[in-house]
N, C-alpha and C. Protein backbone atom coordinates (compact mmCIF):
# COMPACT_ATOMS: atom_id res chain seq x y z
N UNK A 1 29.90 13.18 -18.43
CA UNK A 1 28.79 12.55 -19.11
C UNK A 1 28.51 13.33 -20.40
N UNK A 2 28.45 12.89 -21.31
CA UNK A 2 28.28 13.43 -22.69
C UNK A 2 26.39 13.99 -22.85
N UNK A 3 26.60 15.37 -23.55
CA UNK A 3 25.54 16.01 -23.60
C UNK A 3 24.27 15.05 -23.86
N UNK A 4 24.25 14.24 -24.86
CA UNK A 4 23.32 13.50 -25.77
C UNK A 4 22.74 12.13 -24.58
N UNK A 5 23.55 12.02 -23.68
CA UNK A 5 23.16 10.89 -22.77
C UNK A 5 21.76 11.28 -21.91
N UNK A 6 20.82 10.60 -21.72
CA UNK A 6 19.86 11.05 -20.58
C UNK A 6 20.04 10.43 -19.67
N UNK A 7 19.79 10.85 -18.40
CA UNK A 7 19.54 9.93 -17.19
C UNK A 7 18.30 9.45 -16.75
N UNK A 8 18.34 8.60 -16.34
CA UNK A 8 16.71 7.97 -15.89
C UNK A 8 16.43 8.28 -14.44
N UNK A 9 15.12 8.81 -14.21
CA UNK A 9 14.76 8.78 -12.77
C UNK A 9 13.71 7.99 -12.48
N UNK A 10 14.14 6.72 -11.49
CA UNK A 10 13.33 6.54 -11.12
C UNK A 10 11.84 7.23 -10.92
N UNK A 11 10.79 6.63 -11.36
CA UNK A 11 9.50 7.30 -10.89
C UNK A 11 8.73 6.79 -9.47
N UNK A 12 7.97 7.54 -9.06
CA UNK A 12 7.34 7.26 -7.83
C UNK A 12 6.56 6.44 -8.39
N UNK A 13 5.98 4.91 -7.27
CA UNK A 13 5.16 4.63 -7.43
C UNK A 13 4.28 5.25 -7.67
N UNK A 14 2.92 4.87 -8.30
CA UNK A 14 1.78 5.35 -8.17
C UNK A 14 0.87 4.56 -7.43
N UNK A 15 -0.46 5.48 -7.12
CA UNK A 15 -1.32 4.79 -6.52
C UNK A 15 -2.10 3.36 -6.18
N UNK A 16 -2.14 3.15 -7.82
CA UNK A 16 -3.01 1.74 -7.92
C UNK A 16 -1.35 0.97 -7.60
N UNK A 17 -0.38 0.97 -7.49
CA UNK A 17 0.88 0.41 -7.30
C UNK A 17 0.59 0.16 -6.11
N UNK A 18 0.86 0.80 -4.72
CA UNK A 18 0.92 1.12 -3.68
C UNK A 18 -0.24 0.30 -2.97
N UNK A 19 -1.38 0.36 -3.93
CA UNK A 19 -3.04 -0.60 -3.12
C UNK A 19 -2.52 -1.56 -3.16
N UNK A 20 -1.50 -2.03 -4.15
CA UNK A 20 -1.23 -3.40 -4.87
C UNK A 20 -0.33 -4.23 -3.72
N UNK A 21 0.26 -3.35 -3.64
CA UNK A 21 1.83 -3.71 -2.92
C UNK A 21 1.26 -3.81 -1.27
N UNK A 22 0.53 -3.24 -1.17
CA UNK A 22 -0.11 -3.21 0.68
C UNK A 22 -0.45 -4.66 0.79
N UNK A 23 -1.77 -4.74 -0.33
CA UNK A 23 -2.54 -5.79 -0.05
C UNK A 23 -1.00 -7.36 -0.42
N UNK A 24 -0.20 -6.96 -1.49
CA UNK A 24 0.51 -7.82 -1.16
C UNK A 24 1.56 -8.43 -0.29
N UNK A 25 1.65 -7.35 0.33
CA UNK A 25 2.78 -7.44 1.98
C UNK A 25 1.98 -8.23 3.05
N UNK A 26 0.71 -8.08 2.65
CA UNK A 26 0.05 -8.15 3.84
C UNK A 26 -0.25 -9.28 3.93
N UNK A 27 -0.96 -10.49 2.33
CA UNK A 27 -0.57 -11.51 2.01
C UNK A 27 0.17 -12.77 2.45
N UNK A 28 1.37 -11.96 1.98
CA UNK A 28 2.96 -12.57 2.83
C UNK A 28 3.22 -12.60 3.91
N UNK A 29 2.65 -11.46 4.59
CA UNK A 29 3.45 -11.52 6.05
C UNK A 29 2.46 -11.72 6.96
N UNK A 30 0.89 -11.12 6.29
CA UNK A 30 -0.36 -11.22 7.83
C UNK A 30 0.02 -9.84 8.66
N UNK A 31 1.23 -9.55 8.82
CA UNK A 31 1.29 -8.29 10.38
C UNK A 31 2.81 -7.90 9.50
N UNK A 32 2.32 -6.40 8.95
CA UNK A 32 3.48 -5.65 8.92
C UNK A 32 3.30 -4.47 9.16
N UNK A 33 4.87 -3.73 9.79
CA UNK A 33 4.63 -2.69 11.06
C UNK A 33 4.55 -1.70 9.59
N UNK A 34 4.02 -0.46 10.26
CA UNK A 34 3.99 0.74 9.78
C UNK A 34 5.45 1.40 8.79
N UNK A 35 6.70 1.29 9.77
CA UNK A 35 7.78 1.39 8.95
C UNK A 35 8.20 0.46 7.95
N UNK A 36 8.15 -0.79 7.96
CA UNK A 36 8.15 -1.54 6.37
C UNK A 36 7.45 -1.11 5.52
N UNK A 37 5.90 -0.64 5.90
CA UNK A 37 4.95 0.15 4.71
C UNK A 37 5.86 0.88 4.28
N UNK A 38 6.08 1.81 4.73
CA UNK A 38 6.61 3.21 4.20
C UNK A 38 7.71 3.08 3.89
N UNK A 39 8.64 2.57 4.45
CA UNK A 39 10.23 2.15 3.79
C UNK A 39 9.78 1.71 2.57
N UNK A 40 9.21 0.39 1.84
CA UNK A 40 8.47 -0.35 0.82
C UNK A 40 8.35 0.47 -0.11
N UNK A 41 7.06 1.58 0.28
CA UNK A 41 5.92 1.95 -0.57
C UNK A 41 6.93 3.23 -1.01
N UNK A 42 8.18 3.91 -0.25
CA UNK A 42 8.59 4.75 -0.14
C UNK A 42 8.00 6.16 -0.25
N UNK A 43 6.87 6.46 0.84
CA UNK A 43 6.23 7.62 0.83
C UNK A 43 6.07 8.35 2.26
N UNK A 44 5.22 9.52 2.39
CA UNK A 44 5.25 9.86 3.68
C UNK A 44 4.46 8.92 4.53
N UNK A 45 4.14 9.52 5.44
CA UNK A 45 3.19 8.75 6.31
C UNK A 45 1.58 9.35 6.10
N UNK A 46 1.64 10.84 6.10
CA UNK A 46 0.25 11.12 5.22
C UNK A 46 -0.14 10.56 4.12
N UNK A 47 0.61 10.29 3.59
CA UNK A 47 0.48 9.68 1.86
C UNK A 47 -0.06 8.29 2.79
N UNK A 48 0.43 7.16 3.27
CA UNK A 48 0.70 6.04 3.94
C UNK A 48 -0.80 5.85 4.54
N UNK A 49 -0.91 7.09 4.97
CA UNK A 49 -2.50 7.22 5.75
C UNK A 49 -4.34 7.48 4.82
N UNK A 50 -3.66 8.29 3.92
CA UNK A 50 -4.40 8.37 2.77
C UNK A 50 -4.61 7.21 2.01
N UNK A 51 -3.57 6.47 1.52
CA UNK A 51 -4.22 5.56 1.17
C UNK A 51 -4.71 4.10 1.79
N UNK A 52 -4.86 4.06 2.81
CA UNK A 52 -5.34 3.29 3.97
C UNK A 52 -6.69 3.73 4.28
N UNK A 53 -6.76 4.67 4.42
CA UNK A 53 -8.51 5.07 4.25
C UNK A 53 -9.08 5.03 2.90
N UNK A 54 -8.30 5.42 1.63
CA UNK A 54 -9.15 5.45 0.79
C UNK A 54 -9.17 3.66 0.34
N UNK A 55 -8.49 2.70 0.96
CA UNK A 55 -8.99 1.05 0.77
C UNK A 55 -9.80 0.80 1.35
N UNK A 56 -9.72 1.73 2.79
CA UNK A 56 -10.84 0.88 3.83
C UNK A 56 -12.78 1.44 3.26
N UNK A 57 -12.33 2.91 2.95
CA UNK A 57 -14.00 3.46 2.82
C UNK A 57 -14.13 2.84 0.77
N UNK A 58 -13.42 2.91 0.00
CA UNK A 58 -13.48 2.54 -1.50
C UNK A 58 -13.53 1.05 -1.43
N UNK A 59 -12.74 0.23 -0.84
CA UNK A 59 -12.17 -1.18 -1.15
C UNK A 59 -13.21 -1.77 -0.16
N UNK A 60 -13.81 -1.40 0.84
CA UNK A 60 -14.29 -2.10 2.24
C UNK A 60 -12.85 -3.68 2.65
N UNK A 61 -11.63 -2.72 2.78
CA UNK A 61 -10.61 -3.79 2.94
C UNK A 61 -10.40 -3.38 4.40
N UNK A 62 -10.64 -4.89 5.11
CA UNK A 62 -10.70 -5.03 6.44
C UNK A 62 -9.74 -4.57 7.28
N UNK A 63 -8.70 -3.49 7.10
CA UNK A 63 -7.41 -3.21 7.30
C UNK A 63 -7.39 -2.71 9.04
N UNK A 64 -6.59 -2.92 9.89
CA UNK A 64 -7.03 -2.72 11.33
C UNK A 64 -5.35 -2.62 11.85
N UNK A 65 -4.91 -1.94 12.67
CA UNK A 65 -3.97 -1.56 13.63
C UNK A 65 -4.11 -2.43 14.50
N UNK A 66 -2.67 -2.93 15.11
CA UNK A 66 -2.72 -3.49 15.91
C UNK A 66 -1.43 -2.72 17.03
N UNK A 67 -1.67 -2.59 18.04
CA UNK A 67 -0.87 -1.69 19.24
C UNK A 67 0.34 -1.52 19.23
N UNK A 68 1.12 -2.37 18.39
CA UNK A 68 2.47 -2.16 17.80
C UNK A 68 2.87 -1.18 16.64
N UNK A 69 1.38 -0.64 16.47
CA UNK A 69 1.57 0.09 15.01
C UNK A 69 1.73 -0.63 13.65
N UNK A 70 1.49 -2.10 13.33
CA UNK A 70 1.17 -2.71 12.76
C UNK A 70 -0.08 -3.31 11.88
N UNK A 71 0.16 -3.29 10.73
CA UNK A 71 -1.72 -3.60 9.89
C UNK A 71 -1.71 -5.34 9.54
N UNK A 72 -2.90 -5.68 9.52
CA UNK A 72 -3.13 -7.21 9.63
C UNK A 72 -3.94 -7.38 8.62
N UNK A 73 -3.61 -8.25 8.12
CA UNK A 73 -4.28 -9.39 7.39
C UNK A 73 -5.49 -9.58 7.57
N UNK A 74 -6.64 -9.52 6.94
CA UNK A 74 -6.34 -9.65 5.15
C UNK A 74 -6.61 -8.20 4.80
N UNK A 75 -6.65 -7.95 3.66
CA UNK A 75 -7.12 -6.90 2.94
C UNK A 75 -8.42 -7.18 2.13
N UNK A 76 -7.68 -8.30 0.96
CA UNK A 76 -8.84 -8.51 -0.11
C UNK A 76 -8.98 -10.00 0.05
N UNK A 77 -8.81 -10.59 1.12
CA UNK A 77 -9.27 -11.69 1.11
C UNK A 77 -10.25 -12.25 0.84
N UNK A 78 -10.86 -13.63 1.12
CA UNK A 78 -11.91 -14.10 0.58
C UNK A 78 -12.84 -13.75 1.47
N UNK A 79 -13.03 -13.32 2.56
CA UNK A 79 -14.00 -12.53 3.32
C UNK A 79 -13.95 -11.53 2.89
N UNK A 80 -13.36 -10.62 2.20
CA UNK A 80 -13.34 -9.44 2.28
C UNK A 80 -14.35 -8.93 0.47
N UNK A 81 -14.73 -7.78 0.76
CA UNK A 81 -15.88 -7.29 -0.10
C UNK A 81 -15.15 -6.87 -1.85
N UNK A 82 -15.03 -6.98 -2.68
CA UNK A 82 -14.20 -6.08 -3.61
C UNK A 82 -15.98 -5.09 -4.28
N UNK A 83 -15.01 -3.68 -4.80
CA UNK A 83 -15.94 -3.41 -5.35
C UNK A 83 -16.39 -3.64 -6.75
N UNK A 84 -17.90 -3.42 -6.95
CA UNK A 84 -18.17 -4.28 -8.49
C UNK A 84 -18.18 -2.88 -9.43
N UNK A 85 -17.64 -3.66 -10.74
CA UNK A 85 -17.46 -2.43 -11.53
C UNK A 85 -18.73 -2.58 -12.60
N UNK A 86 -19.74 -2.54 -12.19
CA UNK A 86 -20.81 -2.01 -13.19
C UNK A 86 -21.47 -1.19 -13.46
């Protein structure tokens, strides 16, 4: 590879990415397990967990486990609260 060439690295998602991408899996599918999150979002599972609390206590997004280790539908649905930015 010639000196002058750069390589690109992929970057990690970021955060507001990751809220984005939850609430849109969740959308689509209603029930997706824990390992599609994280395969997806490509992060740990602390990371995975962190930001699952910070939707549920910031977002009031209805997000709930189900015994398979799976999160359900909805997030930001039309029941669901968004916060106001004023």
């Amino acid at each position: 590879m010639p000196a002058n060439t750069l390589q690109r690295v992929p970057l990690a998602m970021d955060r507001t990415e990751r809220f984005y991408r939850i609430d849109q899996l969740l959308h689509e599918q209603g029930v997706v397990s824990r390992h599609s999150f994280m395969k997806e979002l490509e992060v740990s599972l602390a990371t995975f967990k962190r930001d699952l609390e910070y939707m549920r206590d910031r977002f009031n997004a209805p997000i709930a486990w189900e015994a398979a280790r799976a999160l359900r539908f909805p997030v930001f649905g039309s029941t669901s609260r968004r916060p106001s930015h004023s």
